[in-house]
Protein backbone atom coordinates (compact mmCIF):
# COMPACT_ATOMS: atom_id res chain seq x y z
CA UNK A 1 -366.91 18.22 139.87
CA UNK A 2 -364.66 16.96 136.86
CA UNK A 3 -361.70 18.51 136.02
CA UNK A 4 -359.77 17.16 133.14
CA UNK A 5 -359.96 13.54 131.58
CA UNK A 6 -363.52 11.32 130.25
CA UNK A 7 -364.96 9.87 133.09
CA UNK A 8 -368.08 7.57 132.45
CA UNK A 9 -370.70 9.02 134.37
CA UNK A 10 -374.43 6.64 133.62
CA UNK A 11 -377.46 5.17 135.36
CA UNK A 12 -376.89 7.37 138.30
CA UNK A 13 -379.40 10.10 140.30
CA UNK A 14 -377.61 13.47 141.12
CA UNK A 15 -379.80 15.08 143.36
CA UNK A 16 -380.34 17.94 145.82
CA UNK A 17 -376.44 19.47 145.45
CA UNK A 18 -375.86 23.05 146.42
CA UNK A 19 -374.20 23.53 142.74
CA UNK A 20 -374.92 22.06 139.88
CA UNK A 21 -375.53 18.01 139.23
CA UNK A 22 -372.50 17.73 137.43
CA UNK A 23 -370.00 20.54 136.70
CA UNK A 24 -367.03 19.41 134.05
CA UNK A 25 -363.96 21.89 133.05
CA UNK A 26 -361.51 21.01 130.47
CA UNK A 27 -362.73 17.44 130.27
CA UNK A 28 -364.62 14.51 127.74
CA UNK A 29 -367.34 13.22 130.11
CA UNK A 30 -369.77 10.94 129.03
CA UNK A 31 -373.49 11.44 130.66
CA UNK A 32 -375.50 9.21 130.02
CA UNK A 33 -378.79 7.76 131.35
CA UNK A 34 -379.00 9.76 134.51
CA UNK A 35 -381.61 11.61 136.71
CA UNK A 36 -380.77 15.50 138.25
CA UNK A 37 -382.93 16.87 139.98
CA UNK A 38 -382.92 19.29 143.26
CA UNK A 39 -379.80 20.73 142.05
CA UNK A 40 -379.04 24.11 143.28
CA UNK A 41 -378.12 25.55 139.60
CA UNK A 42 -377.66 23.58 136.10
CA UNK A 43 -378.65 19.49 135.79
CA UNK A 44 -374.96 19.72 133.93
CA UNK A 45 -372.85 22.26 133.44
CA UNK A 46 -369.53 21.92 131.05
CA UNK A 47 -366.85 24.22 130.34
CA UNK A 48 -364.20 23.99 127.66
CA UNK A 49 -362.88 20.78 125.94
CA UNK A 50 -360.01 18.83 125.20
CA UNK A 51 -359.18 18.64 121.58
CA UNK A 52 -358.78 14.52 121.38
CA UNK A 53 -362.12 13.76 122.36
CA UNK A 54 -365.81 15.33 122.93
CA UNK A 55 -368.34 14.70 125.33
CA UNK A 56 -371.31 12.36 124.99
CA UNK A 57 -374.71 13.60 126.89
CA UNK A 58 -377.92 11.32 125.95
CA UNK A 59 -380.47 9.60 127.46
CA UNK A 60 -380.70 12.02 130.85
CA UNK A 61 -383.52 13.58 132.55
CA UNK A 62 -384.17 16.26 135.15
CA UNK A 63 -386.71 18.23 137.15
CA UNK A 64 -386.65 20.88 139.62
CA UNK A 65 -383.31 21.79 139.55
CA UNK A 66 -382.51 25.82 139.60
CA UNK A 67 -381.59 25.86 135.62
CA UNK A 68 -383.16 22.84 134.25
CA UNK A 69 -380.42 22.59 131.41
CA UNK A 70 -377.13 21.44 130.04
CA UNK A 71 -375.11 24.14 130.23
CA UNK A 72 -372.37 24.89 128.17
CA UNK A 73 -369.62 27.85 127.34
CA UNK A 74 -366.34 27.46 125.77
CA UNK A 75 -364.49 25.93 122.48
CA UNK A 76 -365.69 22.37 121.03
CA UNK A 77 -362.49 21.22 119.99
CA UNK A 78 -363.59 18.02 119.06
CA UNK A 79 -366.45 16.35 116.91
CA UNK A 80 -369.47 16.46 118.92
CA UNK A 81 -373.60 15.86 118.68
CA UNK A 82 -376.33 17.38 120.57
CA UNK A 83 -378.82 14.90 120.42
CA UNK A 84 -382.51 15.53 121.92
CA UNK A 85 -382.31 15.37 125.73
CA UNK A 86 -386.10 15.46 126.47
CA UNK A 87 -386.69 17.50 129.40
CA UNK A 88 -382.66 19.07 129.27
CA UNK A 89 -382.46 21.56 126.39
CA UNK A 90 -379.02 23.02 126.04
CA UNK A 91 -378.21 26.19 127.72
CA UNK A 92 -375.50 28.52 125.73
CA UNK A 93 -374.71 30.69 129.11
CA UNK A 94 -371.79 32.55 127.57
CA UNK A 95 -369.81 32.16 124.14
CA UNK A 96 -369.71 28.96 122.69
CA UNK A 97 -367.32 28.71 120.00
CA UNK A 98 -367.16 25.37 117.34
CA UNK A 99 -363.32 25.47 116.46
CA UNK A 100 -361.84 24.82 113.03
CA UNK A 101 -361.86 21.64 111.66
CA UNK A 102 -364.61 20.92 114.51
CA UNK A 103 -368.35 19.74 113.61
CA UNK A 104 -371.40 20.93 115.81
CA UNK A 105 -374.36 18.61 114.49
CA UNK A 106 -377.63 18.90 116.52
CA UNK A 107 -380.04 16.77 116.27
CA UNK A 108 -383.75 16.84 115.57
CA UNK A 109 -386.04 17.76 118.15
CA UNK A 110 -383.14 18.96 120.32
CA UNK A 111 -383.64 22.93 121.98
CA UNK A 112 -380.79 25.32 122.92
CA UNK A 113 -381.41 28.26 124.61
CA UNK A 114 -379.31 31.25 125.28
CA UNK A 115 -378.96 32.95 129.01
CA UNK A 116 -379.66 36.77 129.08
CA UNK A 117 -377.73 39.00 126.99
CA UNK A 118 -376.02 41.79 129.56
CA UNK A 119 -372.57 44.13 128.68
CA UNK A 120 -369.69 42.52 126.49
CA UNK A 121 -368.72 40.74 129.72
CA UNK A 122 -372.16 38.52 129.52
CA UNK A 123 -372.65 37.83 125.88
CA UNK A 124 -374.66 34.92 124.80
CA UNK A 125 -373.73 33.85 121.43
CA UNK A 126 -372.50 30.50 119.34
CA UNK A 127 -369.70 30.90 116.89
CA UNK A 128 -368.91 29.33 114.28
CA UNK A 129 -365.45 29.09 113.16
CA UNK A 130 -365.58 25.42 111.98
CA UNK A 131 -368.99 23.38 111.11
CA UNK A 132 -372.70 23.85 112.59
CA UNK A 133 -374.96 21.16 111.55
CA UNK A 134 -378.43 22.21 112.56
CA UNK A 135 -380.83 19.73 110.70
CA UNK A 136 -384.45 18.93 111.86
CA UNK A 137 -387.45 17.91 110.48
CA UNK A 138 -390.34 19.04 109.35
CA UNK A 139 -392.17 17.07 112.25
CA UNK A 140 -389.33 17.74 114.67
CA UNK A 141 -387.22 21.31 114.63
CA UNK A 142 -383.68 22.00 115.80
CA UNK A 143 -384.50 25.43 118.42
CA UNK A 144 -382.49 28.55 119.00
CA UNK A 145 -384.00 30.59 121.53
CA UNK A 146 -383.92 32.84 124.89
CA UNK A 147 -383.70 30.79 128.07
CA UNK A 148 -387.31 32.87 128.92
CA UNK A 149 -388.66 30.99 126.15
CA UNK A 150 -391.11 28.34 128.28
CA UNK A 151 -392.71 27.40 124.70
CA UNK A 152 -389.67 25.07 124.17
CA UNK A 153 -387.96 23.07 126.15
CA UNK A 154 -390.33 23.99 129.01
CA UNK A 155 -389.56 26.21 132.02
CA UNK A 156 -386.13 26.46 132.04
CA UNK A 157 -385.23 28.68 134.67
CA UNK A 158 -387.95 27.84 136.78
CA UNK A 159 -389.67 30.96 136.91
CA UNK A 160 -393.26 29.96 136.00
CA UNK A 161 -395.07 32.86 134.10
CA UNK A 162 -393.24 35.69 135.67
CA UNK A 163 -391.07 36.14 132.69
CA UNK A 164 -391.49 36.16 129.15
CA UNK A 165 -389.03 36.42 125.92
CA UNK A 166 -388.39 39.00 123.82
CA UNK A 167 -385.97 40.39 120.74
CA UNK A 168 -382.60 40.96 122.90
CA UNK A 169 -382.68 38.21 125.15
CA UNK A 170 -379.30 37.09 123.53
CA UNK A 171 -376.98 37.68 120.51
CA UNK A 172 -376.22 35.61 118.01
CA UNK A 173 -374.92 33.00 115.94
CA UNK A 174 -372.17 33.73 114.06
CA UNK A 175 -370.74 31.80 110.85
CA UNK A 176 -367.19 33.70 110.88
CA UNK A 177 -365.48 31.94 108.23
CA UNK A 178 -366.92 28.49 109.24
CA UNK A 179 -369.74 26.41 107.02
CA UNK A 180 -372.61 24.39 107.54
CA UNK A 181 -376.12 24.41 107.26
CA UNK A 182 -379.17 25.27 109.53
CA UNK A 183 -382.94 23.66 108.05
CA UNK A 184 -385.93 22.79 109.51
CA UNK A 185 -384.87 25.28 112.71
CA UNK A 186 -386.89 27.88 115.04
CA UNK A 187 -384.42 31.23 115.74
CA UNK A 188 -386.14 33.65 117.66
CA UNK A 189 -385.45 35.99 120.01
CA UNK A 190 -381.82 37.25 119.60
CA UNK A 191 -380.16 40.20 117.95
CA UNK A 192 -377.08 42.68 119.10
CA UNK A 193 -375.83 45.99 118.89
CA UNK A 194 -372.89 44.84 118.95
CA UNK A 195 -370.82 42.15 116.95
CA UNK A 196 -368.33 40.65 119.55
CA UNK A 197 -365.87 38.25 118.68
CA UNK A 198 -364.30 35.55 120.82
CA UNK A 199 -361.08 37.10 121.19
CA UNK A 200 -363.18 40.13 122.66
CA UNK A 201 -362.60 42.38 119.16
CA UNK A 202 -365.90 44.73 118.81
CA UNK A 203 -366.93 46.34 115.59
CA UNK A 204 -370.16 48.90 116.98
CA UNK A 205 -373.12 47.99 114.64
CA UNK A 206 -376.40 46.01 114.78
CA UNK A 207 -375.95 42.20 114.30
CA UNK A 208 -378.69 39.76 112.95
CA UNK A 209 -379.75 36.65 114.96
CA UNK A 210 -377.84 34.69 112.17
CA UNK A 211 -374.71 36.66 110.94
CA UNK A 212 -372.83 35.36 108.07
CA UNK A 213 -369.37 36.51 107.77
CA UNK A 214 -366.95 35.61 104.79
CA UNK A 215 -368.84 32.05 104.79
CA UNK A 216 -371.82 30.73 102.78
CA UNK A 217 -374.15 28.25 104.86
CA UNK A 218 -377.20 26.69 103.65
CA UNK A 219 -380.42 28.64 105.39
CA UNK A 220 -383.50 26.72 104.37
CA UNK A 221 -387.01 25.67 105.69
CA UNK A 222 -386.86 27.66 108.81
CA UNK A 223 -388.38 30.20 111.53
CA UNK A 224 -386.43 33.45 111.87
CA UNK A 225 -388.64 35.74 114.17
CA UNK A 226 -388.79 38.25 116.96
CA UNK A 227 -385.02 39.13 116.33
CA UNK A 228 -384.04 42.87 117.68
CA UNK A 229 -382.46 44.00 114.54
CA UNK A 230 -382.45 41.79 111.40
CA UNK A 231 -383.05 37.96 111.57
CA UNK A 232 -380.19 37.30 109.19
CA UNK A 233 -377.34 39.16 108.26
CA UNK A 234 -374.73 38.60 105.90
CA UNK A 235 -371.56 40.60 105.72
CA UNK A 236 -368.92 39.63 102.59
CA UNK A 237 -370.79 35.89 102.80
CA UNK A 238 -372.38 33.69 100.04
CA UNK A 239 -375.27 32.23 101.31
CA UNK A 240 -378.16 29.97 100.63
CA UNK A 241 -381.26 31.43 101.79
CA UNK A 242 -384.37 29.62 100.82
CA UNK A 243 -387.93 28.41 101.88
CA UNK A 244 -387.54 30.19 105.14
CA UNK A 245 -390.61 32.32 106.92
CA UNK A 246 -388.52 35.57 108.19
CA UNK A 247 -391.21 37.66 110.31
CA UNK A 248 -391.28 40.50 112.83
CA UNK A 249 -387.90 41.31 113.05
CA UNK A 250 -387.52 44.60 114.38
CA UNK A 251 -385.40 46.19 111.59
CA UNK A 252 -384.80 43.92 108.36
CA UNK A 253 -385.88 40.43 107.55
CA UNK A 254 -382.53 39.88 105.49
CA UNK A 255 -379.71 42.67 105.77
CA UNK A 256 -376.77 41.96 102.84
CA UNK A 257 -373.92 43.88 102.92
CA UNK A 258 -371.16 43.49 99.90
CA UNK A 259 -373.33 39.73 100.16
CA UNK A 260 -373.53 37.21 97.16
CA UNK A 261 -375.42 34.20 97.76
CA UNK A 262 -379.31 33.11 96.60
CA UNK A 263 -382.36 34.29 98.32
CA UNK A 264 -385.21 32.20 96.92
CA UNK A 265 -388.76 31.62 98.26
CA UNK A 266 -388.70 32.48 101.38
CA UNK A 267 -391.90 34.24 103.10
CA UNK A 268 -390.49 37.94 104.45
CA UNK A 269 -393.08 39.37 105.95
CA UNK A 270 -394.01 42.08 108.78
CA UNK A 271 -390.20 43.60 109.10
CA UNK A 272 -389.32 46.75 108.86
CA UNK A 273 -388.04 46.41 105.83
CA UNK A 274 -387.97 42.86 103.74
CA UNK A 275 -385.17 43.12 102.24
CA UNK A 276 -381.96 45.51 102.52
CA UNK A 277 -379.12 45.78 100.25
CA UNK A 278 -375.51 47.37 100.63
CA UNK A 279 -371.89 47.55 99.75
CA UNK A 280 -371.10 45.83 96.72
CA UNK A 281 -373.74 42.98 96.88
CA UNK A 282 -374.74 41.17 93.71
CA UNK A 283 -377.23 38.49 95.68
CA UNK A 284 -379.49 36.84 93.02
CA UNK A 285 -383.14 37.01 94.09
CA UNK A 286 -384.97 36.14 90.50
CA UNK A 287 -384.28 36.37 86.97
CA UNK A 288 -385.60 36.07 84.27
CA UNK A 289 -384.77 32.32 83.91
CA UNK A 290 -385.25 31.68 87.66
CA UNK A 291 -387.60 33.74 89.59
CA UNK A 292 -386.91 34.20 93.07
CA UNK A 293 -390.68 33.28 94.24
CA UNK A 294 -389.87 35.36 97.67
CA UNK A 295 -393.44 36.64 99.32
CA UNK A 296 -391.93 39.96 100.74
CA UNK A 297 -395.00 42.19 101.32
CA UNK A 298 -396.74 43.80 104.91
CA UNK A 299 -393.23 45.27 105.49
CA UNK A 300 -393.15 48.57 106.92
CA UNK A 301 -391.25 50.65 104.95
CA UNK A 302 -389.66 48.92 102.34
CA UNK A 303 -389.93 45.13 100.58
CA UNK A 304 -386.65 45.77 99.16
CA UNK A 305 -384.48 48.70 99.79
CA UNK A 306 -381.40 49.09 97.60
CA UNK A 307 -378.64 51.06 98.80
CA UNK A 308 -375.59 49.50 96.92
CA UNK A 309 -373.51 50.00 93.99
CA UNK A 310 -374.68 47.05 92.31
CA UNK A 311 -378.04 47.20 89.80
CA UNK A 312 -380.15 43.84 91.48
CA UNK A 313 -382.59 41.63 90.29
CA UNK A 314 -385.55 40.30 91.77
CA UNK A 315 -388.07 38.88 89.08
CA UNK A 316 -390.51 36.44 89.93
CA UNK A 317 -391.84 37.24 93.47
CA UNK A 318 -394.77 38.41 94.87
CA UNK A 319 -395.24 42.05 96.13
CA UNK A 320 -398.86 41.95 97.82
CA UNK A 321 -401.21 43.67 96.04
């Protein structure tokens, strides 16, 4: 176990501890190039940071431990990357906060995964109070999704078949006042009743997979599926929503509440309802000089539902016939 300071820790096997490979607290390591395996709980497991320097993990690999996963919980308070960790996806078992003035960037092809969402005392959830920047490709996505999820990442917690994901498996990520963009990204398989923040503060309504509080983010060329409520919400934010497929969500596909921002061609289909609209939201989705091009149809009871004080737009996209 580390505790404090940024050991070097490469080109070494960790194997067949009662705990976790390596467990670091309050500490920079760098992890590089090693095998875990037999571990009794996570490959690696890190929790907190120091705010003059960040961890480096790359280059490891792992089999048969008890979570096969890089655990983390805690506040980045430095600069840090995720980069693809082939067999290791990253395991958010708790809140994960980005700080301000920090930068989250994951790379392509890399997979985090939340641990099961319990009471306010086991919430799952990133936050974002400073940068995320979630950029794949279209050949290699950046993953959100429920540790259950063996589609990604492979069996994570070991369990074969005897589990399987679904909407509720864990919160949220949260842009709450922070920036940054998310492209070329799988989300699936979150959603709250509850927004919690990290302080512990609860305000007692349904949260989206993506919530986007007083900040506008970049949402483009992604999956946003199987959420419990809606897959994004935005609250007071301004947005960029566009080329995204938003499917099955259990209540909207996009929920905007006193919300600016663009929502342009994005595929909204199979929700409850496509679109919903509060508050004193003015978000553009088509004019007359530029349509919106959004496919919202096979909704269940609404494409778009407008319940604010605001008359909106939305020439230019396609309603099913």
């Amino acid at each position: 176990e580390v505790k404090g300071g940024q050991p070097v820790i490469a080109d070494t096997r960790l194997e067949d501890n009662g705990a976790s490979g390596i467990r670091a607290s309050s500490s920079a390591p760098t992890i590089q190039d090693n095998i875990l395996a037999n571990n009794g709980s996570y490959a690696a497991f890190l929790q907190g940071s120091v705010p003059d320097s960040s961890a480096v993990i790359t280059g490891n690999s792992g089999s048969d431990n008890s979570i096969d996963g890089i655990g983390y919980v805690g506040t980045l308070q430095n600069d840090i990357n995720w980069p693809d960790n082939e067999d290791l996806p990253y395991v958010v078992d708790g809140k994960l906060a980005v700080d301000s003035s920090t930068t989250l960037t994951i790379e392509p092809g890399s997979v985090v995964k939340f641990g099961l969402d319990g009471d306010s005392d086991e919430s799952k959830w990133l936050q974002v109070r400073g940068e995320l920047v979630a950029e794949g490709t279209a050949q290699d996505s950046v993953v959100f999704t429920s540790i259950r999820d063996d589609a990604y990442g492979g069996d994570t917690n070991g369990d074969g078949s005897e589990t399987s994901p679904s909407a509720d498996d864990w919160d949220y990520i949260v842009f709450n006042g922070g920036s940054g963009s998310i492209s070329h990204a799988v989300v699936r398989y979150g959603g709250e009743h509850k927004l919690i923040d990290y302080d512990g503060n609860t305000d007692d309504f349904d949260t989206g997979m993506i919530f986007v509080h007083d900040s506008a983010p970049t949402i483009t060329n992604s999956r946003i599926t199987d959420g419990l409520h809606a897959g994004i919400e935005v609250k007071g934010g301004q947005p960029v929503i566009e080329d995204n497929r938003v499917r099955q969500n259990g209540a909207q596909g996009l929920r905007l509440a006193d919300a600016e921002g663009i929502v342009r061609s994005n595929v909204i289909r199979s929700n409850d309802v496509g679109v919903a609209i509060s508050g004193d939201s003015t978000p553009t989705l088509g004019t007359s000089s530029a349509q919106g091009l959004n496919d919202i149809q096979n909704n269940g009871a609404y494409g778009v539902k407008n319940s604010s004080s605001q008359t909106i737009q939305a020439i230019g996209n396609y309603w099913g016939t």
